[in-house]
Protein backbone atom coordinates (compact mmCIF):
# COMPACT_ATOMS: atom_id res chain seq x y z
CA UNK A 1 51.61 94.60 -64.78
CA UNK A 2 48.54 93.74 -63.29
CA UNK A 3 48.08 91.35 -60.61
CA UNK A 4 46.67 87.83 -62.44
CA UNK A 5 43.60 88.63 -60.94
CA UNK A 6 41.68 86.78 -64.07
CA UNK A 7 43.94 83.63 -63.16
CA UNK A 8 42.27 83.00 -59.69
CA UNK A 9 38.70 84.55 -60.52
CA UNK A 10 38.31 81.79 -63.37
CA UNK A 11 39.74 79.45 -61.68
CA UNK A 12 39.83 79.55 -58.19
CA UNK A 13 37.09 82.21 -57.02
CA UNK A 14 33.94 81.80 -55.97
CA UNK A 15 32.73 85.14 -55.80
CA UNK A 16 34.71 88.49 -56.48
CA UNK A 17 33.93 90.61 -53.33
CA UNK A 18 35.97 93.93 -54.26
CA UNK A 19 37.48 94.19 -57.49
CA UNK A 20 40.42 96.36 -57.19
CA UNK A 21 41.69 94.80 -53.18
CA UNK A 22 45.12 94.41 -53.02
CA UNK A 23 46.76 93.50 -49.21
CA UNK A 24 50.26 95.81 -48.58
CA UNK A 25 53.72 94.98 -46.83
CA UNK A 26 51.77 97.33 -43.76
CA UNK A 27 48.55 95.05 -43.48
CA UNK A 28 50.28 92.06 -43.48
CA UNK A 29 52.47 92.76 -40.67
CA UNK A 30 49.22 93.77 -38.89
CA UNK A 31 47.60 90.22 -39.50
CA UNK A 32 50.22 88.55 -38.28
CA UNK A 33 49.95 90.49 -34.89
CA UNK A 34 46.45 89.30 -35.10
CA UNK A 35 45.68 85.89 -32.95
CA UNK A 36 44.00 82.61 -34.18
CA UNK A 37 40.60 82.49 -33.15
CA UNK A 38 39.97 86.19 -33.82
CA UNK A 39 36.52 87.27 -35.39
CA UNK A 40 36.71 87.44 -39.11
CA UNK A 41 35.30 90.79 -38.45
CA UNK A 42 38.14 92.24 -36.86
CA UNK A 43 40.45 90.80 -39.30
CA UNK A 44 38.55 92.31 -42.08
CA UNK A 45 38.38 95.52 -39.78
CA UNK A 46 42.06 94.91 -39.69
CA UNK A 47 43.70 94.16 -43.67
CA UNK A 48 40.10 95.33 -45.43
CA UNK A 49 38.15 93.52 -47.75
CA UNK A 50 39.83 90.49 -49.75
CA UNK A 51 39.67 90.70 -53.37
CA UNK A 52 37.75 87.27 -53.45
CA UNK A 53 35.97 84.30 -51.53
CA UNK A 54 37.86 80.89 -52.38
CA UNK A 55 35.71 77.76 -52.66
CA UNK A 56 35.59 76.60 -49.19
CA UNK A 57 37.36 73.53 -47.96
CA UNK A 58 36.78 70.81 -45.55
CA UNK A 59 38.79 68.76 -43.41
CA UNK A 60 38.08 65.39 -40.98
CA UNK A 61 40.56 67.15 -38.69
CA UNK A 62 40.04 70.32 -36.56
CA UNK A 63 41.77 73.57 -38.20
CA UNK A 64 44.31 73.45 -34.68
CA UNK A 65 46.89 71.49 -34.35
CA UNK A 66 46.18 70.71 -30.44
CA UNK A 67 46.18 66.86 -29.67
CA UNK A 68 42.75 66.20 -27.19
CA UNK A 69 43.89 64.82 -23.49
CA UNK A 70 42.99 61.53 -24.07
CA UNK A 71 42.10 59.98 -27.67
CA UNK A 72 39.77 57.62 -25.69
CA UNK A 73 37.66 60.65 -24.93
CA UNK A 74 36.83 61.84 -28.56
CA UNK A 75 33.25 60.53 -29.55
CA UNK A 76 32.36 58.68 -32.53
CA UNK A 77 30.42 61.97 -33.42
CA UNK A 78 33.61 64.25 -33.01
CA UNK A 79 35.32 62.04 -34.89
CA UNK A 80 32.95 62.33 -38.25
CA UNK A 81 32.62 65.89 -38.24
CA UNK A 82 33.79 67.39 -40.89
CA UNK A 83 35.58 70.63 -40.49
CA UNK A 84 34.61 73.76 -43.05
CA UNK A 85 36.84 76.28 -43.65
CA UNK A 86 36.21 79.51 -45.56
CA UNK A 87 39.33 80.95 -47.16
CA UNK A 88 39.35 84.79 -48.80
CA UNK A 89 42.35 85.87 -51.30
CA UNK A 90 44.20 89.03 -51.50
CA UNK A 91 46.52 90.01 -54.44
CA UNK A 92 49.90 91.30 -53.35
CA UNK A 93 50.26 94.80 -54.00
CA UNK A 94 54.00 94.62 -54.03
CA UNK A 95 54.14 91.01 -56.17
CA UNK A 96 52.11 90.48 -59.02
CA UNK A 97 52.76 86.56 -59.05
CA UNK A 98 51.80 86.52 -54.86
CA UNK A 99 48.34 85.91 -52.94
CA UNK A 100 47.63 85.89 -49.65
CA UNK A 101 45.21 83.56 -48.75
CA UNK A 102 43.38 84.39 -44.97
CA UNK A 103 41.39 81.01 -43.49
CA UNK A 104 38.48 81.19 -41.13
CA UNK A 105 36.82 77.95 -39.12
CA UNK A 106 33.14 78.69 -38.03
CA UNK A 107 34.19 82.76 -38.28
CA UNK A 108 37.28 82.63 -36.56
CA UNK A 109 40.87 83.46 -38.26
CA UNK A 110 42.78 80.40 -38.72
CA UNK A 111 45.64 81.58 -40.19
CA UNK A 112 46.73 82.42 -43.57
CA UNK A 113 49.27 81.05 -46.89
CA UNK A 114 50.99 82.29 -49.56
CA UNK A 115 49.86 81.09 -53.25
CA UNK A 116 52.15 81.94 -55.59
CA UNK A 117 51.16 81.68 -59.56
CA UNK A 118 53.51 81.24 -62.31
């Protein structure tokens, strides 16, 4: 069975950036040896190209979960910012019903999720 590829492009996918991509048991294991804050180019060097760019997100919050020193030292500007994060999607090649889902901040590696579709 093929992976629901058609599921994410129509509904989920901004742009289809290799038809075909699929991420294996062997890439994964080498992303997760990868550390936040790496260049999306060496993650891409790393599991290849994702099978599609996701609409991107943002957040009022920054993509880490670090707390600053002092709250009374975040600006009112700091505080507005909102935070835009690209995310890319992989198909499983070993689970038809799995994607991996890679997120970058400013073209860093944030980290990554699983979406599962029914």
């Amino acid at each position: 069975t093929q992976v629901s590829s058609q599921a994410i492009a129509n509904n989920k996918c901004e742009h289809v950036i290799k038809s075909g991509a699929e991420i294996s048991r062997a890439q994964i294991s080498r992303l997760l040896a990868m550390p936040e804050g790496s260049p999306k180019q060496a993650i891409q060097q790393t599991i290849l190209e994702p099978y599609c760019a996701l609409p991107t997100t943002s957040s009022m919050t920054p993509p880490t979960q670090e707390e600053p020193a002092s709250a009374d030292k975040v600006s009112a500007e700091d505080a507005a910012v909102a935070y835009v994060l690209e995310r890319e999607a992989y198909p499983l090649a070993f689970d038809s019903e799995a994607w991996l889902v890679v997120t970058y901040h400013s073209g860093d590696y944030q980290g990554y999720d699983f979406v599962f579709r029914p």
